[in-house]
N, C-alpha and C. Protein backbone atom coordinates (compact mmCIF):
# COMPACT_ATOMS: atom_id res chain seq x y z
N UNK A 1 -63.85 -149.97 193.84
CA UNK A 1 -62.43 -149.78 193.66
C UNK A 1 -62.12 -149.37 192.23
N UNK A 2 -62.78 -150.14 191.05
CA UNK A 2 -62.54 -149.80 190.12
C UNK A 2 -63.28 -148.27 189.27
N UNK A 3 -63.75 -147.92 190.47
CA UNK A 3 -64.33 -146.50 189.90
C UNK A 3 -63.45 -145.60 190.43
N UNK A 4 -62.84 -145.92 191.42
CA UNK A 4 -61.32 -145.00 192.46
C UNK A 4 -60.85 -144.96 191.28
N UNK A 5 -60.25 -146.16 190.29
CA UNK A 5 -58.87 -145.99 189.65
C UNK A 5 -59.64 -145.04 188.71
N UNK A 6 -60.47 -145.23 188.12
CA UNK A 6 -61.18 -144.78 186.86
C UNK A 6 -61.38 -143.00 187.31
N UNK A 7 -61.67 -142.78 188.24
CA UNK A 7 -61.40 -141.45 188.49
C UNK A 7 -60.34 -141.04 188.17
N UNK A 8 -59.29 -141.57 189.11
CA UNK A 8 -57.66 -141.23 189.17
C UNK A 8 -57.28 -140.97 187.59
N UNK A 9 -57.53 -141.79 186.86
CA UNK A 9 -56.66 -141.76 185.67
C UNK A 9 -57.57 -140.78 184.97
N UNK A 10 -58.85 -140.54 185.13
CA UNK A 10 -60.03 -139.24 184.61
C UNK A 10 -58.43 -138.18 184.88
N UNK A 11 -57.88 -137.92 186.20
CA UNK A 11 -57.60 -136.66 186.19
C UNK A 11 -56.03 -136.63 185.15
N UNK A 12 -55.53 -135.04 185.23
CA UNK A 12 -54.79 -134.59 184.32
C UNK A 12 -53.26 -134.90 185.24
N UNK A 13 -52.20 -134.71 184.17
CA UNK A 13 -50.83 -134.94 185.61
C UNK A 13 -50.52 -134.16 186.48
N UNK A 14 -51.23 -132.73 186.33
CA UNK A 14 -51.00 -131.94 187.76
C UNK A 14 -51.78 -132.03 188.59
N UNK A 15 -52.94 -132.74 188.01
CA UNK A 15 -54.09 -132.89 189.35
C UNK A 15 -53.20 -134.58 189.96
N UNK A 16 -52.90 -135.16 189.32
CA UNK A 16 -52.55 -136.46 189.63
C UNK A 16 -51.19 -136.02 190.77
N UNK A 17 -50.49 -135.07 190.22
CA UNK A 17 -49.07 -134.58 191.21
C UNK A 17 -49.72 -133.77 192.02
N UNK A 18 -50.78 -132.92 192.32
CA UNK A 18 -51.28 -132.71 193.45
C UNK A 18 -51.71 -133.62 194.36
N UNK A 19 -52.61 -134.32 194.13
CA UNK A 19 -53.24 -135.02 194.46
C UNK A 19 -52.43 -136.39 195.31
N UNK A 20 -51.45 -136.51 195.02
CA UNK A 20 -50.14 -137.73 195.19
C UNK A 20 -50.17 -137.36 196.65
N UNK A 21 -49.41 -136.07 197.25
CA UNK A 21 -49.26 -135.86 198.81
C UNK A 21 -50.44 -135.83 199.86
N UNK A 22 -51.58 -135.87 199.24
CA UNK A 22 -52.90 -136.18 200.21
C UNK A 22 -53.16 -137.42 200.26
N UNK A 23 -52.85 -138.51 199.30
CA UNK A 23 -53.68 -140.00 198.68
C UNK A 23 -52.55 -140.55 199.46
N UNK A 24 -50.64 -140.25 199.72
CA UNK A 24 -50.14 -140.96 200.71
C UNK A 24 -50.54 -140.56 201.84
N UNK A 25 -50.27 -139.71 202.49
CA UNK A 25 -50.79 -139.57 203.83
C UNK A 25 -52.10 -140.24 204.17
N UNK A 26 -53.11 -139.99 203.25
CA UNK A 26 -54.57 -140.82 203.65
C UNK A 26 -54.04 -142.26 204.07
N UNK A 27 -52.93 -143.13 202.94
CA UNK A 27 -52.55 -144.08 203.18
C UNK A 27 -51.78 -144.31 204.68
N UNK A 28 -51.01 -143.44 204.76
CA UNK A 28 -49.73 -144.12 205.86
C UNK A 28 -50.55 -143.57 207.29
N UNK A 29 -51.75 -142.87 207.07
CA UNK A 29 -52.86 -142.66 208.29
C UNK A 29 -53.66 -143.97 208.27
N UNK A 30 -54.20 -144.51 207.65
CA UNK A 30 -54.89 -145.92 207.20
C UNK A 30 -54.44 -146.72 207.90
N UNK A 31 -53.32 -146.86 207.40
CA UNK A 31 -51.66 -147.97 207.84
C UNK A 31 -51.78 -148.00 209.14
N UNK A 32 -51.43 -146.69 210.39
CA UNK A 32 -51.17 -146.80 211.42
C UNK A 32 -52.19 -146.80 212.49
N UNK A 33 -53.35 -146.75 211.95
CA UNK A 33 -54.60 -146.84 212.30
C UNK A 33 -54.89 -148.80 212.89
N UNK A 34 -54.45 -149.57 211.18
CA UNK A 34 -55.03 -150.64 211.63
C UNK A 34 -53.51 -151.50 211.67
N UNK A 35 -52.81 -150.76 211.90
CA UNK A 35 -51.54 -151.59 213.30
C UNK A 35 -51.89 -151.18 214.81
N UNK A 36 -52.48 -150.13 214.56
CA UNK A 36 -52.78 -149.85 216.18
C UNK A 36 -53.95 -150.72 216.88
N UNK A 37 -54.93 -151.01 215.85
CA UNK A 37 -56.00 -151.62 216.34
C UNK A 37 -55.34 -153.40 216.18
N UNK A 38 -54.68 -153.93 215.29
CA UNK A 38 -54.22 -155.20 215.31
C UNK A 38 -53.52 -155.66 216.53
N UNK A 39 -52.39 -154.57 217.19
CA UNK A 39 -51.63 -154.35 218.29
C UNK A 39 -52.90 -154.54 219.65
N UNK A 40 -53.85 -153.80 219.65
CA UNK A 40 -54.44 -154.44 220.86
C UNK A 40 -55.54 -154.92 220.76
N UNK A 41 -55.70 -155.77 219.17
CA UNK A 41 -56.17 -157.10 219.60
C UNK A 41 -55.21 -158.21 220.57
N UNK A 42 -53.73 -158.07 219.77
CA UNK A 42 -52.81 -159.08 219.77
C UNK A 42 -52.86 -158.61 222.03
N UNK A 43 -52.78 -157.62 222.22
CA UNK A 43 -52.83 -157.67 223.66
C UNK A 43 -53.70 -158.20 224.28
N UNK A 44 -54.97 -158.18 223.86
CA UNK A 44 -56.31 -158.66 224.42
C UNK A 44 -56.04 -159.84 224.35
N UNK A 45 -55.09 -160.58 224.10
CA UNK A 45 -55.40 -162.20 223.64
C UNK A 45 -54.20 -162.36 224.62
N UNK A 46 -53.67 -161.67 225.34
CA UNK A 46 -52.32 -161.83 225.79
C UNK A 46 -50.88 -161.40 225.47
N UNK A 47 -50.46 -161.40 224.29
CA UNK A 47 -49.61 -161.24 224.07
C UNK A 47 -48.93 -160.08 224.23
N UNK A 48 -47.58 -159.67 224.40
CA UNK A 48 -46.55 -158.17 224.42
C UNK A 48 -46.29 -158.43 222.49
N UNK A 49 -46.17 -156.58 222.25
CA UNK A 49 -45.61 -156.14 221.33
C UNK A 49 -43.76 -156.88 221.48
N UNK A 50 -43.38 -157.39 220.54
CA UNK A 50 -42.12 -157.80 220.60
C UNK A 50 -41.53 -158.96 221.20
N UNK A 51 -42.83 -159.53 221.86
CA UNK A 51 -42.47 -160.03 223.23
C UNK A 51 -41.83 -161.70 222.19
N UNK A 52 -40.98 -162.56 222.17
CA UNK A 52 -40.73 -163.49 221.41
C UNK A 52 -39.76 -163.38 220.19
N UNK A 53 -39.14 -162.31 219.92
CA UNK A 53 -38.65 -161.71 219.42
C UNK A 53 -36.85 -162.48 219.55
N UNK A 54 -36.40 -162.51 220.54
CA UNK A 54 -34.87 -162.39 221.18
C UNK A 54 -35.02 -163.81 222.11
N UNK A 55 -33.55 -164.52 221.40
CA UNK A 55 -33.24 -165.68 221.83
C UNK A 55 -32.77 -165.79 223.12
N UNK A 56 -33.21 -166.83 223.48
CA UNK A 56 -33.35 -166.84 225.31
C UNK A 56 -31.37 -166.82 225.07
N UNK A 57 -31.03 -166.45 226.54
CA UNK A 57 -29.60 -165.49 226.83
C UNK A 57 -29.30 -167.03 227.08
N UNK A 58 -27.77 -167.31 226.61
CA UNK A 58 -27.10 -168.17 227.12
C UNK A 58 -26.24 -168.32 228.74
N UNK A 59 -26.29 -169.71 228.94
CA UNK A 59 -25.31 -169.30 230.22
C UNK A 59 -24.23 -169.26 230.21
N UNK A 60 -23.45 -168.96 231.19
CA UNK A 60 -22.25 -168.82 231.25
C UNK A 60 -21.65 -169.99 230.92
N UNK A 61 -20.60 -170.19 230.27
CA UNK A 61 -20.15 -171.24 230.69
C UNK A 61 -18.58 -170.78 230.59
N UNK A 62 -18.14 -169.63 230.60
CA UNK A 62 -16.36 -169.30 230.81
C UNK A 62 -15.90 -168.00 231.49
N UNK A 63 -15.56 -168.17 232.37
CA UNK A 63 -15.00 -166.86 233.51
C UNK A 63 -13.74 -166.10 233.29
N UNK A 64 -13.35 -165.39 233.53
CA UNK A 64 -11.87 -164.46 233.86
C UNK A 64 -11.27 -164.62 235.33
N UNK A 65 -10.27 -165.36 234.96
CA UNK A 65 -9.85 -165.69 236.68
C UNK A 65 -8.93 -164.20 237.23
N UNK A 66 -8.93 -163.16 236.50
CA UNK A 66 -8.81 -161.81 236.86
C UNK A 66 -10.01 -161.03 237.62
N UNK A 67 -11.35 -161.21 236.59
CA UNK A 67 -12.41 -160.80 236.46
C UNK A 67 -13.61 -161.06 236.57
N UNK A 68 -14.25 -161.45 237.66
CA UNK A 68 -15.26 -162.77 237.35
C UNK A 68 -16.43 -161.85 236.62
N UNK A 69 -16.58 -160.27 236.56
CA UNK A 69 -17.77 -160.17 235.53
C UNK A 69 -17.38 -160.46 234.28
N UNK A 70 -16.11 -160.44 233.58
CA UNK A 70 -15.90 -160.58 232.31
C UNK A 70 -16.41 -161.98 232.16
N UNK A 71 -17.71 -162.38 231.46
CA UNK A 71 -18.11 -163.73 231.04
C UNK A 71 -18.02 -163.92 229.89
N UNK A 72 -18.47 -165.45 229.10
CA UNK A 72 -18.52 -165.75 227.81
C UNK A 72 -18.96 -167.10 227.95
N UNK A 73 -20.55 -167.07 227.12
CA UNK A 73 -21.21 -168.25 226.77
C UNK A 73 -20.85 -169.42 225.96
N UNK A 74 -19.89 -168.60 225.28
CA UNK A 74 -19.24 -170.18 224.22
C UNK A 74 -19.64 -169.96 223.53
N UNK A 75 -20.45 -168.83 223.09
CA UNK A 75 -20.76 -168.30 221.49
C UNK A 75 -20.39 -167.73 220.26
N UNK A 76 -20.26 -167.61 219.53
CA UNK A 76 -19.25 -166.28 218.81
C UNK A 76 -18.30 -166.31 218.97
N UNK A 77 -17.40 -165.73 218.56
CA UNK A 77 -15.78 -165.29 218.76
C UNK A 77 -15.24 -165.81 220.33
N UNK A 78 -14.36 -166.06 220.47
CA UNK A 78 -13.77 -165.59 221.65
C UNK A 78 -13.67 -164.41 221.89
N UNK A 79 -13.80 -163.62 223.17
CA UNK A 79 -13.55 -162.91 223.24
C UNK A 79 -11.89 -162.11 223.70
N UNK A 80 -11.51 -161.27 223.17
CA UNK A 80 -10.34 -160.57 223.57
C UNK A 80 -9.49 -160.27 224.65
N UNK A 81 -10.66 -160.67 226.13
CA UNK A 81 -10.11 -160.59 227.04
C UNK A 81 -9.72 -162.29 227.67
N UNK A 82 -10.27 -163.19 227.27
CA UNK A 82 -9.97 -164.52 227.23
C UNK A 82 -9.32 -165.01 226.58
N UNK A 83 -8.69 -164.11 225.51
CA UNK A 83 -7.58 -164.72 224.84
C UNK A 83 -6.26 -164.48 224.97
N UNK A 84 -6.36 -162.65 225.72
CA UNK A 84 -5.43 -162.25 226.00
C UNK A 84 -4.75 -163.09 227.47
N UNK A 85 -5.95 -163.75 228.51
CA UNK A 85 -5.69 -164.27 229.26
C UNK A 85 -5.30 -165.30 229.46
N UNK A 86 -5.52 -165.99 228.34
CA UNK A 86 -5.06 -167.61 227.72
C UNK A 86 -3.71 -167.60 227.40
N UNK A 87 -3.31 -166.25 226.46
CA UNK A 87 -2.25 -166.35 226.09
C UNK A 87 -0.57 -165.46 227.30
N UNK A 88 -1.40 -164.78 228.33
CA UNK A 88 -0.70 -164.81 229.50
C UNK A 88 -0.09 -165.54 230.37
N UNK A 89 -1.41 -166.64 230.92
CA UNK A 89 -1.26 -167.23 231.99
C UNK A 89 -0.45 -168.82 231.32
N UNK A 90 -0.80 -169.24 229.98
CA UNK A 90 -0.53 -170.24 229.35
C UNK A 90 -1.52 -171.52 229.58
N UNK A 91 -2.71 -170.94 230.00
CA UNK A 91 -3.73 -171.80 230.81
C UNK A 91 -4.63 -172.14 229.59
N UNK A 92 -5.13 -173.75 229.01
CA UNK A 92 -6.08 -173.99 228.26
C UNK A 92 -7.27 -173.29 228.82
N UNK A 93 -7.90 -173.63 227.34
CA UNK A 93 -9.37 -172.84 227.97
C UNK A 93 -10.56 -173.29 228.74
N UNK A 94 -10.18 -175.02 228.95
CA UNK A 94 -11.16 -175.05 230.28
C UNK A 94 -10.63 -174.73 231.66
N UNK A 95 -9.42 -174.27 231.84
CA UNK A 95 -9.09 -173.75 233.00
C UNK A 95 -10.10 -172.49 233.47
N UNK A 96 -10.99 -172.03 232.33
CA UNK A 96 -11.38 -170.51 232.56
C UNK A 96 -13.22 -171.55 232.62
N UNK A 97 -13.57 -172.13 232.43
CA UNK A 97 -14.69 -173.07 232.99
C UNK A 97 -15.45 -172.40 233.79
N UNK A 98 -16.73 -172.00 233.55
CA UNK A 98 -17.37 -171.27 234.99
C UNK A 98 -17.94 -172.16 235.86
């Protein structure tokens, strides 16, 4: 390794600015080489690319008594159409209870 650098800095700055667009590519070819081979180890052992990634989906727990696809887990915001419906019907919000 230390004879790589010792070369590198041997050369002059236009060989060094030539030389720059071949030495990345060698790299980001390197790179995708041993993600590809890490990737199906990680398969051989079982595992999916990504797979563990995304938090298991909540359930329902609030309906649209207009709408029964319009749902909402109780997460985040209320949503806009449950509020608009809250503030229609005059109905608390466990009236909308799935």
């Amino acid at each position: 390794m230390a004879s790589i650098v010792a070369s590198f800095k041997a050369l002059s700055l236009d060989e060094m600015i030539e030389a720059y667009p071949q030495i990345t590519a060698l790299l980001a070819a390197a790179k995708d080489a041993r993600r590809l081979q890490l990737e199906s180890e990680i398969k051989a052992l079982g595992f999916k690319p990504g797979e563990g990634k995304r938090p298991p989906s909540a359930a329902v727990k609030y309906r649209s008594l207009r709408d029964p696809t319009k749902t909402w887990a109780g997460r985040g915001a209320e949503p806009t159409w449950l509020k608009a419906e809250m503030a229609e019907s005059g109905k608390p919000l466990d009236a909308f209870r799935a």
